[in-house]
C-alpha atoms as a PDB file:
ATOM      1  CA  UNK A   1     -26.633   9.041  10.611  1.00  0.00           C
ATOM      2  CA  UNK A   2     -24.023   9.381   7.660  1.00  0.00           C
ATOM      3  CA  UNK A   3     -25.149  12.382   5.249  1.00  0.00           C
ATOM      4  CA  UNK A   4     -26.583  11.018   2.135  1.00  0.00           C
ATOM      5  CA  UNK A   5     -26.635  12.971  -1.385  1.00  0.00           C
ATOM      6  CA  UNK A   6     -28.312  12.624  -4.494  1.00  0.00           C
ATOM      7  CA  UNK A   7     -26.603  10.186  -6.795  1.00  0.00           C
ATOM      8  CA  UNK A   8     -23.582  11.723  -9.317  1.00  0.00           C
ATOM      9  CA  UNK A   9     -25.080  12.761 -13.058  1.00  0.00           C
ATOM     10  CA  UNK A  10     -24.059   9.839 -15.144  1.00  0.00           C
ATOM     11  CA  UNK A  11     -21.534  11.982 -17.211  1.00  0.00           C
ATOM     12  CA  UNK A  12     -19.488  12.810 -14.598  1.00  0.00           C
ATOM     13  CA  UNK A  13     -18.931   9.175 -13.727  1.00  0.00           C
ATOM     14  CA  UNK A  14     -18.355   9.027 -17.416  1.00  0.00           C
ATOM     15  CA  UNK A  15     -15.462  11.713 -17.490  1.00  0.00           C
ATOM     16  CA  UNK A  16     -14.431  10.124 -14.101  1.00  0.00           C
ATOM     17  CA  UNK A  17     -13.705   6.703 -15.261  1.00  0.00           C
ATOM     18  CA  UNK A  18     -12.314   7.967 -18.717  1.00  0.00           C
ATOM     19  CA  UNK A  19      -9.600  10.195 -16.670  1.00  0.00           C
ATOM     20  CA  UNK A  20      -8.409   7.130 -14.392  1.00  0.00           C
ATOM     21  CA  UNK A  21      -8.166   4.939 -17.674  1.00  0.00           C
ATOM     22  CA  UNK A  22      -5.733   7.683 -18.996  1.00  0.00           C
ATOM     23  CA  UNK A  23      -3.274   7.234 -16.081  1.00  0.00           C
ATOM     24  CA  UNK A  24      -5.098   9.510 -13.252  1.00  0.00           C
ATOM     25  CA  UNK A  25      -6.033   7.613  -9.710  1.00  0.00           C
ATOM     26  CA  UNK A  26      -8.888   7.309  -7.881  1.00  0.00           C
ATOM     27  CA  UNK A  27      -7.058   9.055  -4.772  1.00  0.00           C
ATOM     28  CA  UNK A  28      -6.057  12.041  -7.108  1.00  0.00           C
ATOM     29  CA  UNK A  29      -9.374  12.481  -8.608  1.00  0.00           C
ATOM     30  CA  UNK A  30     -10.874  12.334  -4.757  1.00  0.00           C
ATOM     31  CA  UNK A  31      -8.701  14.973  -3.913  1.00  0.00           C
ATOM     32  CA  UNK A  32      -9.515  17.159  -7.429  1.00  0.00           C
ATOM     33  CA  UNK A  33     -13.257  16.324  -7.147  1.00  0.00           C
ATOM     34  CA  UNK A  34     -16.286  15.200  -4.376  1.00  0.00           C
ATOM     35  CA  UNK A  35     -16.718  11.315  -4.829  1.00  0.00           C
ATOM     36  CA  UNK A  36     -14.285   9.488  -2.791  1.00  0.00           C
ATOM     37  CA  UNK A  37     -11.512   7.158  -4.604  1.00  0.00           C
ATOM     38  CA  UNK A  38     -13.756   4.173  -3.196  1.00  0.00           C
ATOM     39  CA  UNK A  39     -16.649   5.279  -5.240  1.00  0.00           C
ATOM     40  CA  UNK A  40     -14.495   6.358  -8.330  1.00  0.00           C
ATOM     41  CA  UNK A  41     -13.103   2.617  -8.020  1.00  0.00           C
ATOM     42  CA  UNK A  42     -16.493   1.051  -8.304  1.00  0.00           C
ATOM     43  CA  UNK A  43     -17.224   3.449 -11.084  1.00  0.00           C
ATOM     44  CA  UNK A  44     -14.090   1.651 -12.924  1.00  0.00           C
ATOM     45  CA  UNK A  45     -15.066  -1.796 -12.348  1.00  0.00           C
ATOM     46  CA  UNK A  46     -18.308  -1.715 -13.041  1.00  0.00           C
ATOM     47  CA  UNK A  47     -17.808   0.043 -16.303  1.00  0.00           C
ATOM     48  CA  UNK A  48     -15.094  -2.981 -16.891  1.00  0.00           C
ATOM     49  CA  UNK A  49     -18.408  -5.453 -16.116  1.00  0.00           C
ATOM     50  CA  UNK A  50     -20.591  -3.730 -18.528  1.00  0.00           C
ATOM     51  CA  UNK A  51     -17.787  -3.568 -21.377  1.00  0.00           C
ATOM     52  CA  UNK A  52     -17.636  -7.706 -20.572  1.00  0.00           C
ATOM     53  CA  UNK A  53     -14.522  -6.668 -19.030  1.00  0.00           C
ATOM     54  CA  UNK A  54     -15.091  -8.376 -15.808  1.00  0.00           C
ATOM     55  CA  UNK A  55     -17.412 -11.241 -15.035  1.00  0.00           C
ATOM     56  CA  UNK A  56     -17.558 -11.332 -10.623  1.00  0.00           C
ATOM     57  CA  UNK A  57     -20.942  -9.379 -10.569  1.00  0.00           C
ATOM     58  CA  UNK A  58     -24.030  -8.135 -12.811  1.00  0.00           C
ATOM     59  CA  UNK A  59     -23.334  -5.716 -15.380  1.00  0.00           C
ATOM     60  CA  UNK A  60     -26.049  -2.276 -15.581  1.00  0.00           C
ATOM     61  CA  UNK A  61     -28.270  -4.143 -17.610  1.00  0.00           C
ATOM     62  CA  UNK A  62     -28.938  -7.211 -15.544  1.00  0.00           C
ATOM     63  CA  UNK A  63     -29.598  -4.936 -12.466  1.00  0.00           C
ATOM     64  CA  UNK A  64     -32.041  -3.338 -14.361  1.00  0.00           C
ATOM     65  CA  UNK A  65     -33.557  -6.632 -15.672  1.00  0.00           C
ATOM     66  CA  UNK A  66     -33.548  -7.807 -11.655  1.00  0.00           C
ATOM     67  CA  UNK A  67     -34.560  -4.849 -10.094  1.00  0.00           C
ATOM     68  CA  UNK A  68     -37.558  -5.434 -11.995  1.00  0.00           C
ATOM     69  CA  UNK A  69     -38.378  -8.647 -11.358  1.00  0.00           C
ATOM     70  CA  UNK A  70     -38.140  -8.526  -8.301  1.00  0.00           C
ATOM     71  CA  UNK A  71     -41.084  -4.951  -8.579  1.00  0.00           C
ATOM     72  CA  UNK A  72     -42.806  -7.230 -10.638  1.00  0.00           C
ATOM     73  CA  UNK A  73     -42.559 -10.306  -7.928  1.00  0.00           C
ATOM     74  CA  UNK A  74     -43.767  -7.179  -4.991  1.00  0.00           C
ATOM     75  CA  UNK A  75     -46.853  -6.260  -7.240  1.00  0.00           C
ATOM     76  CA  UNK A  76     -47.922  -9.841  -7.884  1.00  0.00           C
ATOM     77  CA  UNK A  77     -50.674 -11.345  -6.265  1.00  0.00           C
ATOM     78  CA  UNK A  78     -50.245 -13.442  -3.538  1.00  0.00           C
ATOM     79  CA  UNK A  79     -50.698 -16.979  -5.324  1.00  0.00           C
ATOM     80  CA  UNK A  80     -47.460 -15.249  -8.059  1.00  0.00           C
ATOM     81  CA  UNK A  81     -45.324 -14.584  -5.734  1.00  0.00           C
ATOM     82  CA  UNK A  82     -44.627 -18.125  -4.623  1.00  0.00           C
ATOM     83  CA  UNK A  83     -43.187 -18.910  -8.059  1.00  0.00           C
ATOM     84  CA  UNK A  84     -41.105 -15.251  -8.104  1.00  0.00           C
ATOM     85  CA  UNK A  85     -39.474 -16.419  -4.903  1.00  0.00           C
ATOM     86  CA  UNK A  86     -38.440 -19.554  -6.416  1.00  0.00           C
ATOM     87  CA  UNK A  87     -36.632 -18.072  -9.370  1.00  0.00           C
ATOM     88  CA  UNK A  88     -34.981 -15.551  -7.148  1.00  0.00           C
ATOM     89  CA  UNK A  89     -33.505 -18.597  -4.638  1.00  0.00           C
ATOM     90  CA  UNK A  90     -32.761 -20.273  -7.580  1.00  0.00           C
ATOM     91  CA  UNK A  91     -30.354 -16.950  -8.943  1.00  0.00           C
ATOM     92  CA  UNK A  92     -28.597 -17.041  -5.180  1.00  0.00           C
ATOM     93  CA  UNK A  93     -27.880 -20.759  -5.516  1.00  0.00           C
ATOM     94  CA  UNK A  94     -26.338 -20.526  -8.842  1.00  0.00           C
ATOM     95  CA  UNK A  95     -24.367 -17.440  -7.325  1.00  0.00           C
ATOM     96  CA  UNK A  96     -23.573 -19.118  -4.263  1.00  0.00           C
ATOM     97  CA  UNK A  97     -22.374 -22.433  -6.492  1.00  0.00           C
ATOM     98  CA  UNK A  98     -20.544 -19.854  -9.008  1.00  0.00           C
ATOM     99  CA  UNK A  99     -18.642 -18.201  -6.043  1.00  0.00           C
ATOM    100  CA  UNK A 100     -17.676 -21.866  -4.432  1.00  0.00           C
ATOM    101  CA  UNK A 101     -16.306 -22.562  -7.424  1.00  0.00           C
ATOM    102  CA  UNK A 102     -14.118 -19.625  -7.981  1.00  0.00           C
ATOM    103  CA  UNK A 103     -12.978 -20.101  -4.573  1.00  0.00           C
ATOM    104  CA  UNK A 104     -11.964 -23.669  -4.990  1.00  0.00           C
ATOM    105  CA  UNK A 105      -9.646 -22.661  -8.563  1.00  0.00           C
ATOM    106  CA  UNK A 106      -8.694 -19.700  -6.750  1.00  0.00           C
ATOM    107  CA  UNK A 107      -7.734 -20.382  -3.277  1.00  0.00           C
ATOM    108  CA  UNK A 108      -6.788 -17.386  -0.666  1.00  0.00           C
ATOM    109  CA  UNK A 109      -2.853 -18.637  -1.006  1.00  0.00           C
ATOM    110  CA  UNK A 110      -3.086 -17.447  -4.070  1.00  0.00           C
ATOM    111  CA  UNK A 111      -4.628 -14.277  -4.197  1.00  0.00           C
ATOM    112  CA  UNK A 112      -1.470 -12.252  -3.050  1.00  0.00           C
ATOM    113  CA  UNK A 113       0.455 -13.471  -5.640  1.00  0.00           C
ATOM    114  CA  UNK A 114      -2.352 -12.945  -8.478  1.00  0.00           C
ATOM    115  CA  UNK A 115      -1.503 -10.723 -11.090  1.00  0.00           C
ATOM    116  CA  UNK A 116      -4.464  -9.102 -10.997  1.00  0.00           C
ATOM    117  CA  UNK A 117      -4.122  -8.169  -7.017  1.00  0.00           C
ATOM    118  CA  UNK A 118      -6.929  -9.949  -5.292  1.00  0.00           C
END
C-alpha cells in the first residue's frame, strides 16, 4: 500500500509554482524539496487553468462547484437523485464530445511536432 501524507499547505504550492515560473524545474525543486517534479508539474498547470491559462480541464473553482453537487446529489432523497444523475451524464457527454473534438483538430501526427509538446 503506497504511503499517503497529508496534502501540501497551499503556500508552499504557491512559492513552488512561483520558483518554476522564474526559470527553476520541477526535477530541481524535487530534489531541493519533498513533492515530486510530477506533483510540482500539476501544481503549474493547474495554476495556468485557474489564471484561464489553459482550458483541457476544470479550474479550482469548478471542482469546488462539482464536488458539491455531486454532495448535494448523495444527500438528496431518492426521487432527487434521478434528476442529479442526469445533469452529471450530461457534463461527461459534453466532455466526452469536447475531447472528440480536440482530437479530431488535433490528431496524434501532430502532437510531436506541436509547439506546445503534447
Amino acid at each position: 500500500m503506497p504511503k499517503s501524507r497529508p496534502p501540501y499547505p497551499a503556500e508552499f504550492r504557491e512559492r513552488m509554482v512561483e520558483l518554476v515560473r522564474l526559470g527553476r524545474t520541477p526535477e530541481e525543486l524535487s530534489r531541493e524539496f519533498e513533492p515530486t517534479a510530477q506533483s510540482i508539474l500539476n501544481w503549474v498547470k493547474q495554476a495556468e487553468r485557474d489564471q484561464g491559462v489553459r482550458k483541457d480541464r476544470l479550474t479550482t473553482d469548478e471542482r469546488e462547484e462539482l464536488r458539491t453537487v455531486v454532495s448535494s446529489a448523495l444527500a438528496a432523497p431518492e426521487n432527487q437523485r434521478a434528476h442529479f444523475v442526469e445533469l452529471l451524464f450530461g457534463i461527461e457527454f459534453v466532455s466526452a464530445v469536447t475531447q472528440l473534438a480536440h482530437q479530431a483538430a488535433y490528431p496524434r501526427s501532430t502532437w510531436a511536432a506541436s509547439p506546445v509538446g503534447w
